[in-house]
PDB file of N, CA and C in Angstrom:
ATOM      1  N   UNK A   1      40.997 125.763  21.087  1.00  0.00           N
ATOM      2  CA  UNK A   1      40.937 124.319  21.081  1.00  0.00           C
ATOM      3  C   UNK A   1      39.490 123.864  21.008  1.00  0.00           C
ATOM      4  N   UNK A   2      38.674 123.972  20.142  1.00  0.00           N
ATOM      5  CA  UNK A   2      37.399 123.946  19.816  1.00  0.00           C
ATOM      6  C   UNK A   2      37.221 122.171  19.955  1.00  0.00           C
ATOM      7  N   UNK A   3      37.699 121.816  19.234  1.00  0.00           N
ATOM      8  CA  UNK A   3      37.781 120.102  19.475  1.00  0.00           C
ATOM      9  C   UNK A   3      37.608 119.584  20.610  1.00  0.00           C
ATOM     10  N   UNK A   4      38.364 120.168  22.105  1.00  0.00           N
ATOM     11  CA  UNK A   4      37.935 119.830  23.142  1.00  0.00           C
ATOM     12  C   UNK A   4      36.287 119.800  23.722  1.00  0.00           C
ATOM     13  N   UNK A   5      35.646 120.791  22.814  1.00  0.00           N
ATOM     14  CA  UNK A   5      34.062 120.084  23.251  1.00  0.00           C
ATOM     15  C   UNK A   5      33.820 119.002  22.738  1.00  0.00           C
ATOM     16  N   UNK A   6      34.376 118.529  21.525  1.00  0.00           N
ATOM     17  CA  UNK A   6      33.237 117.220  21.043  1.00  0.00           C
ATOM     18  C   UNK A   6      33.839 116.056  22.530  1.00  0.00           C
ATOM     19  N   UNK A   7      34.286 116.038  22.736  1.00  0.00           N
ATOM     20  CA  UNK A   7      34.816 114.544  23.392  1.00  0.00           C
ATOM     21  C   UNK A   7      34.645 115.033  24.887  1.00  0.00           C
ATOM     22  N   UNK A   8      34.229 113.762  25.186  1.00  0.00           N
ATOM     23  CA  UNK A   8      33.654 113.681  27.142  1.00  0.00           C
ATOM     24  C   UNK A   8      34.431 113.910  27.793  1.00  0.00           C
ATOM     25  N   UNK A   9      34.313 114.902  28.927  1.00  0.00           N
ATOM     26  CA  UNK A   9      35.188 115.085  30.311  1.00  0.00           C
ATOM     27  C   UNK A   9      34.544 113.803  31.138  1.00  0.00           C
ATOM     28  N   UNK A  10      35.999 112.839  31.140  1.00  0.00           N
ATOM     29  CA  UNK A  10      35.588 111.741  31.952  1.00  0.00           C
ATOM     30  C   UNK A  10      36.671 111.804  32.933  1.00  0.00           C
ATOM     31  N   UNK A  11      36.330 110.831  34.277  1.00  0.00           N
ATOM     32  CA  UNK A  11      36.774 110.658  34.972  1.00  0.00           C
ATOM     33  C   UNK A  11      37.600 111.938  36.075  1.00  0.00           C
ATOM     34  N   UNK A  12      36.896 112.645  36.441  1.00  0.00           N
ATOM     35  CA  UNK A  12      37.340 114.035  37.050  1.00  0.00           C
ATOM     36  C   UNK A  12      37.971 113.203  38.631  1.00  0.00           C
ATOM     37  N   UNK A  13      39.177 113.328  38.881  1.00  0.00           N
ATOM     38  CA  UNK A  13      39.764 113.299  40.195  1.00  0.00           C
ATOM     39  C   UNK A  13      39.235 112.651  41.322  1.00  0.00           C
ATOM     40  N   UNK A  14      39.884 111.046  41.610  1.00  0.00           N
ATOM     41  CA  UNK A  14      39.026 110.951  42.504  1.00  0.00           C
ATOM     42  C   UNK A  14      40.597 111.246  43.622  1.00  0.00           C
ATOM     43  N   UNK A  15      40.144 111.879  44.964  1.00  0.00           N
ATOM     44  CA  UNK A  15      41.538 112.122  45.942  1.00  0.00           C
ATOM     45  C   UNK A  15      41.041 110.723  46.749  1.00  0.00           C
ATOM     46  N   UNK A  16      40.527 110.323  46.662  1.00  0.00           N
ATOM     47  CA  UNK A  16      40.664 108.758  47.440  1.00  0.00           C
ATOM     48  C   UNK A  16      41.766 108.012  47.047  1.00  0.00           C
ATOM     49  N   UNK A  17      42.326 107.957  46.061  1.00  0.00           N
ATOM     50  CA  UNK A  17      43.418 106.945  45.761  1.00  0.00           C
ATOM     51  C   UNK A  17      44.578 107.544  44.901  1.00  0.00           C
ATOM     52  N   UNK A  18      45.873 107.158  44.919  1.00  0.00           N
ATOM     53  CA  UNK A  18      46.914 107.925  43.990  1.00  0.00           C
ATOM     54  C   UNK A  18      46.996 106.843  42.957  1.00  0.00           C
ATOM     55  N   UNK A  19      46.858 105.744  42.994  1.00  0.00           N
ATOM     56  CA  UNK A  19      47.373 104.700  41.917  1.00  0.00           C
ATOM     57  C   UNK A  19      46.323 103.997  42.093  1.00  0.00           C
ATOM     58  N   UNK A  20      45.614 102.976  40.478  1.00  0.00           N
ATOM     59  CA  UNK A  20      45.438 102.302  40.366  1.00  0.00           C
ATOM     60  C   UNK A  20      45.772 101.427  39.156  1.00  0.00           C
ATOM     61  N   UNK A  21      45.218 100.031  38.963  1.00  0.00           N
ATOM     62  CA  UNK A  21      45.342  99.098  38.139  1.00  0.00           C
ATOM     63  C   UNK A  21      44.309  98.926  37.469  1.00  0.00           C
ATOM     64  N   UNK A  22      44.708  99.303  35.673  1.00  0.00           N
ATOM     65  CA  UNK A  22      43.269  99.108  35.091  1.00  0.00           C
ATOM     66  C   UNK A  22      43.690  97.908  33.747  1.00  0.00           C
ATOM     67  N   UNK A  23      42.961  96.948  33.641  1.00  0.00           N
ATOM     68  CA  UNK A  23      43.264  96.090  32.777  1.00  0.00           C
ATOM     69  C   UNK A  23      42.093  96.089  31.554  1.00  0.00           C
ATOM     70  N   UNK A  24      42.902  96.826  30.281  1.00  0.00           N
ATOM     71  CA  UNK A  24      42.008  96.999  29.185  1.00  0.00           C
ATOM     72  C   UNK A  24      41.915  95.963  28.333  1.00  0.00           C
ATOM     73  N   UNK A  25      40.812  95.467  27.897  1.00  0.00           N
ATOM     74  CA  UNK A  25      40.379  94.362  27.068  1.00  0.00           C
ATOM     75  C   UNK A  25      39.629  94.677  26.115  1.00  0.00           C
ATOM     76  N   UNK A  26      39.316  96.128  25.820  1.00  0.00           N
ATOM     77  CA  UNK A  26      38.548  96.356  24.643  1.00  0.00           C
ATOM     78  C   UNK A  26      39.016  97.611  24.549  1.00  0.00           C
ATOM     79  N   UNK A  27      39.234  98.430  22.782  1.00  0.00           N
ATOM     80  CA  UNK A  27      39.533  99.980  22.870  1.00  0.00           C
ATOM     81  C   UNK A  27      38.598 100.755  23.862  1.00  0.00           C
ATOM     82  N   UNK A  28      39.298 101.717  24.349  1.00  0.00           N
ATOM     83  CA  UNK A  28      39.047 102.566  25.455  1.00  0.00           C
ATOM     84  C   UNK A  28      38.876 103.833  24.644  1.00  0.00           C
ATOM     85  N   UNK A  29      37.242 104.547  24.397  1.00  0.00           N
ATOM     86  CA  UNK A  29      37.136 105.622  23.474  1.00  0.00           C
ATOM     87  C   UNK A  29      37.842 107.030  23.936  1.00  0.00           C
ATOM     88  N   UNK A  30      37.894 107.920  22.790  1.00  0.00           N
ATOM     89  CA  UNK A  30      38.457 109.264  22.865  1.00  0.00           C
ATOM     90  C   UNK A  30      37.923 109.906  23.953  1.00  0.00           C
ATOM     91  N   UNK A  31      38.577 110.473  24.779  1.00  0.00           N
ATOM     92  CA  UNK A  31      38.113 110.821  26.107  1.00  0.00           C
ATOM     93  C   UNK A  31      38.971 111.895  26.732  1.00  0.00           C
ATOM     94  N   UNK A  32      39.298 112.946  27.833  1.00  0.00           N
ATOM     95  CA  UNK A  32      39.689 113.764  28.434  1.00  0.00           C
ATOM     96  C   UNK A  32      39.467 113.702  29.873  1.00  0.00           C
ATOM     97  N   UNK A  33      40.312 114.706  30.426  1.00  0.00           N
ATOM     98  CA  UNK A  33      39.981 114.718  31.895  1.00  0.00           C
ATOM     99  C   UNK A  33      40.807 116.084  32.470  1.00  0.00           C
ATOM    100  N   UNK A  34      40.697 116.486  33.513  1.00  0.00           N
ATOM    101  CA  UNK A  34      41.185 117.673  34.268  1.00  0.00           C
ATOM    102  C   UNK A  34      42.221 117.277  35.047  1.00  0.00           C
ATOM    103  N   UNK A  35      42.833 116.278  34.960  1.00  0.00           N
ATOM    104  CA  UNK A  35      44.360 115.848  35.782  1.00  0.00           C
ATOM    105  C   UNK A  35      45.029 115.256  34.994  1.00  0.00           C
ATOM    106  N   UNK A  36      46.015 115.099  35.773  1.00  0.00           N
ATOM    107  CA  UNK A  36      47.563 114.776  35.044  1.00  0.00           C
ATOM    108  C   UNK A  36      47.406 112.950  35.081  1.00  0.00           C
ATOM    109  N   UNK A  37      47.745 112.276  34.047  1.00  0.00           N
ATOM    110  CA  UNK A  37      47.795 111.142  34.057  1.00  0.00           C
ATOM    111  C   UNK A  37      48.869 110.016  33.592  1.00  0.00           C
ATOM    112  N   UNK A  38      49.357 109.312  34.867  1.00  0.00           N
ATOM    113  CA  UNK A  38      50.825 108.949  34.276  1.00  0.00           C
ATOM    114  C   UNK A  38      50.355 107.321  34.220  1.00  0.00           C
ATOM    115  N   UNK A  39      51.229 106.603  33.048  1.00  0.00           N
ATOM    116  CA  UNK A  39      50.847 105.383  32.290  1.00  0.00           C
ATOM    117  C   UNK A  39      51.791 104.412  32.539  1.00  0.00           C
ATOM    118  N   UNK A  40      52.290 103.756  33.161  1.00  0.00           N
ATOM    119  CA  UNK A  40      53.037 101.867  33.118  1.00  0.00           C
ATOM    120  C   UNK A  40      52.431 100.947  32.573  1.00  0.00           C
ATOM    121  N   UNK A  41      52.629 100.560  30.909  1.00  0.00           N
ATOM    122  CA  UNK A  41      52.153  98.907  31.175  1.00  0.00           C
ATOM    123  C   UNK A  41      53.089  98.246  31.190  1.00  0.00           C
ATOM    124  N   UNK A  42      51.884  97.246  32.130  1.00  0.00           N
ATOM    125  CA  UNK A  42      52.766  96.393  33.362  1.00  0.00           C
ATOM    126  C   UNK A  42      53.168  95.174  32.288  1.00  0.00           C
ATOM    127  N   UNK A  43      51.630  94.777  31.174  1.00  0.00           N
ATOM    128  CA  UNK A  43      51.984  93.482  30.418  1.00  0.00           C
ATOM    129  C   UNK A  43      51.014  94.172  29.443  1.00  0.00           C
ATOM    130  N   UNK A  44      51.319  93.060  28.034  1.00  0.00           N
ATOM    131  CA  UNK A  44      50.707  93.464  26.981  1.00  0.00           C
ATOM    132  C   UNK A  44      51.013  94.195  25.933  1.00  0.00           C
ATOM    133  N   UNK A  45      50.469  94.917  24.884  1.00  0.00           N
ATOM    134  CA  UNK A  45      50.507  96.288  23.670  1.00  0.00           C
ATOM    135  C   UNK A  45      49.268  96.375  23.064  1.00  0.00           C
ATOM    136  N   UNK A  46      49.784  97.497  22.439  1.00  0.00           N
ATOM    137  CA  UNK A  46      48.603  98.339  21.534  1.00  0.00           C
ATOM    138  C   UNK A  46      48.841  99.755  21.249  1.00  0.00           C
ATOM    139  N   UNK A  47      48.256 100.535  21.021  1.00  0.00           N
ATOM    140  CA  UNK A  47      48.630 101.847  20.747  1.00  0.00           C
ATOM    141  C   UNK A  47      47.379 102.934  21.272  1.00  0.00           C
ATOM    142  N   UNK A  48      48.534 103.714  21.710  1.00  0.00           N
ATOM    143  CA  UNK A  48      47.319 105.324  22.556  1.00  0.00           C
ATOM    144  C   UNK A  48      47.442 105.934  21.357  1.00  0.00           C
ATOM    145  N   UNK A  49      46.298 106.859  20.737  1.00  0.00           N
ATOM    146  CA  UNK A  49      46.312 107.796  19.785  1.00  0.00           C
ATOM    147  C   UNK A  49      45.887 109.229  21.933  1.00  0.00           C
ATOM    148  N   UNK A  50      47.044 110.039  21.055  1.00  0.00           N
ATOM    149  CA  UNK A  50      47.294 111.241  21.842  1.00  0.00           C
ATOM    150  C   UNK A  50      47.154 112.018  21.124  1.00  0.00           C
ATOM    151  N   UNK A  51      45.981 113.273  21.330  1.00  0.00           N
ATOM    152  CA  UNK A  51      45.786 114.291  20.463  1.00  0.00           C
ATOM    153  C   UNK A  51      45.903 114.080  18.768  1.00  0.00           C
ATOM    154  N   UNK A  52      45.694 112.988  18.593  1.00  0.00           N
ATOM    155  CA  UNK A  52      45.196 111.989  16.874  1.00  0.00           C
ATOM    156  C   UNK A  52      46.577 111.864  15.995  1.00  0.00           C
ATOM    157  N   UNK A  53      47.806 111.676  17.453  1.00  0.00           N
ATOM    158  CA  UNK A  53      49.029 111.260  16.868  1.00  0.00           C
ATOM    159  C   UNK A  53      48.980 109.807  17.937  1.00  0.00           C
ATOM    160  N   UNK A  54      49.438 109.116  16.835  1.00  0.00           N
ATOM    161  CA  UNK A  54      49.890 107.260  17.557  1.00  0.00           C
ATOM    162  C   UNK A  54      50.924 107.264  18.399  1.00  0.00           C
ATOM    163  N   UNK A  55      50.733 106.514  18.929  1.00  0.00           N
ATOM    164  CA  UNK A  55      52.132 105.748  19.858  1.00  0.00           C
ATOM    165  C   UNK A  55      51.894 104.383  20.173  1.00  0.00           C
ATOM    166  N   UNK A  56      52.698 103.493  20.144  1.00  0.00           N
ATOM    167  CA  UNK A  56      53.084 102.318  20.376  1.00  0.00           C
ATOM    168  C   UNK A  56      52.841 102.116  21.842  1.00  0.00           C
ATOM    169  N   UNK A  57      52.175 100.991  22.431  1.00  0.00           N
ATOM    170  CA  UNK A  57      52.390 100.281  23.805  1.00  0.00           C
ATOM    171  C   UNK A  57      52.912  99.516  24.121  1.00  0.00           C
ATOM    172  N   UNK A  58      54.162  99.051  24.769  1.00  0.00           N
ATOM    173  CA  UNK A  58      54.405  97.571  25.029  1.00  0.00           C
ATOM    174  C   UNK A  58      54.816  97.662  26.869  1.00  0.00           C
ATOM    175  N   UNK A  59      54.920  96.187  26.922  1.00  0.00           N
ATOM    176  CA  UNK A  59      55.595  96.430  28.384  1.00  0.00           C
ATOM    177  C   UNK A  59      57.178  97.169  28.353  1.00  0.00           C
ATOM    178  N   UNK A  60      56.673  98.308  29.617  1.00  0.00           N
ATOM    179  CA  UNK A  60      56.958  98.924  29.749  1.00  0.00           C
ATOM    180  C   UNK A  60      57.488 100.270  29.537  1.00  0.00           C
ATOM    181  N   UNK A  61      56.218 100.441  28.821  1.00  0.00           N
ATOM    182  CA  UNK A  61      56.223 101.774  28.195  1.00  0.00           C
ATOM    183  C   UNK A  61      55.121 102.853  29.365  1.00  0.00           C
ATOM    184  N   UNK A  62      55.882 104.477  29.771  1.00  0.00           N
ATOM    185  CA  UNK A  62      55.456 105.028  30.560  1.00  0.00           C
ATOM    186  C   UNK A  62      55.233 106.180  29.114  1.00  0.00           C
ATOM    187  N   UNK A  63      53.929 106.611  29.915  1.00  0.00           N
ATOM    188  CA  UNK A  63      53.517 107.978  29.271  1.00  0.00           C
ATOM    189  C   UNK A  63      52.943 108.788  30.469  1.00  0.00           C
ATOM    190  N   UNK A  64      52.818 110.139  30.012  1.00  0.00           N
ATOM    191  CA  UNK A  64      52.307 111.138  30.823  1.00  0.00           C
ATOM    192  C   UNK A  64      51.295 111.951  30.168  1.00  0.00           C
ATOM    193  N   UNK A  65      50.161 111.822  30.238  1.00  0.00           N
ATOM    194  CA  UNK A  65      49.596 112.902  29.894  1.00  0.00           C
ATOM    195  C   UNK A  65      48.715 114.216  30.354  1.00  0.00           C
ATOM    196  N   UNK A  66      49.033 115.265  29.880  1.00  0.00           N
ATOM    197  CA  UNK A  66      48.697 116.343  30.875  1.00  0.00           C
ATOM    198  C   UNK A  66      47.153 116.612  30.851  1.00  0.00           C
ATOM    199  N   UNK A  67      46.326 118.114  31.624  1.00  0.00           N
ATOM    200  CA  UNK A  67      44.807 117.865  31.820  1.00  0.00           C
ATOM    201  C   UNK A  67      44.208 118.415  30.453  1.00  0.00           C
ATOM    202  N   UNK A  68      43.389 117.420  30.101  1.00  0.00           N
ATOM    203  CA  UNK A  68      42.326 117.832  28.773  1.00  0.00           C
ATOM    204  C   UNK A  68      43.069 117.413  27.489  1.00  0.00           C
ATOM    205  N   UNK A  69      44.399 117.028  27.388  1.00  0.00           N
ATOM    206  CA  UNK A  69      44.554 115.803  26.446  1.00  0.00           C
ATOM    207  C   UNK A  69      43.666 115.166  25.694  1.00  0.00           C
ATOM    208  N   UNK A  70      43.189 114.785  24.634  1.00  0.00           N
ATOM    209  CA  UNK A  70      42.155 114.133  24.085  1.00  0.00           C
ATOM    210  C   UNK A  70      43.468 112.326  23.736  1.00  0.00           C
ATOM    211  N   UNK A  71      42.736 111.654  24.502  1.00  0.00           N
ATOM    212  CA  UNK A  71      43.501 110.154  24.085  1.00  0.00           C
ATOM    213  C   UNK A  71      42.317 108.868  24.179  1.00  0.00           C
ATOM    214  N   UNK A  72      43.052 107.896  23.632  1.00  0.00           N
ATOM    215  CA  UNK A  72      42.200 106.561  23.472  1.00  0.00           C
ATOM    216  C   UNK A  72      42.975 106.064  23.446  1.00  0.00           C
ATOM    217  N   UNK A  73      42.727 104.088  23.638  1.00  0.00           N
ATOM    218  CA  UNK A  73      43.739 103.616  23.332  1.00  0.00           C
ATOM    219  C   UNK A  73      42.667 102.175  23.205  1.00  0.00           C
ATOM    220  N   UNK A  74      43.766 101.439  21.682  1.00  0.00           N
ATOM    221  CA  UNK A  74      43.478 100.314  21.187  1.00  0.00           C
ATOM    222  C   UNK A  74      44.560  99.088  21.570  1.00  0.00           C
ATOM    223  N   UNK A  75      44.082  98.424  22.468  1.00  0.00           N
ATOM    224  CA  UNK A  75      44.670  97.014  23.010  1.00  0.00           C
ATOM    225  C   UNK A  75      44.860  96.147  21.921  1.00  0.00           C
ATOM    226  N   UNK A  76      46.163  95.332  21.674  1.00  0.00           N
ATOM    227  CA  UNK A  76      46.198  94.217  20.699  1.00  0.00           C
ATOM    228  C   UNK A  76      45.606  92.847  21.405  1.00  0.00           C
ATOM    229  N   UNK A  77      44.787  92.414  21.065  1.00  0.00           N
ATOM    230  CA  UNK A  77      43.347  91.055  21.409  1.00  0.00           C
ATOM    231  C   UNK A  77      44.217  89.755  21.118  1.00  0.00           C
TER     232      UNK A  77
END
């Protein structure tokens, strides 16, 4: 999986909190991480590119994605 170097290990585990609320207002770049990450939106759409396949967002759409995933996601403005 050579591809996994170009793109940033962000956001490594914080154990302070199990859930939070993040409200995106601008695309969120290609990025990775070392934990498991599960998705509710609460309001809104747009689309996550997951490993440089699309998916659709709307309310209430759950995703899961597992550690080192390469994803982004583009909010509709």
């Amino acid at each position: 999986m050579v591809y996994l170097l170009v793109y940033p290990l962000e956001h490594e585990l914080d154990k302070t909190y199990i859930f939070r609320i993040n409200e995106i207002k601008s695309p969120f770049p290609a990025h990775r991480h070392n934990f498991l990450e599960f998705s509710y939106i609460i309001s809104g759409s747009g689309i996550e590119i997951i490993n440089g396949k699309k998916h659709s967002l709307q309310r209430g759409t759950f995703t899961l994605l597992l550690p080192y995933q390469v994803h982004e996601i583009h909010p509709e403005i």
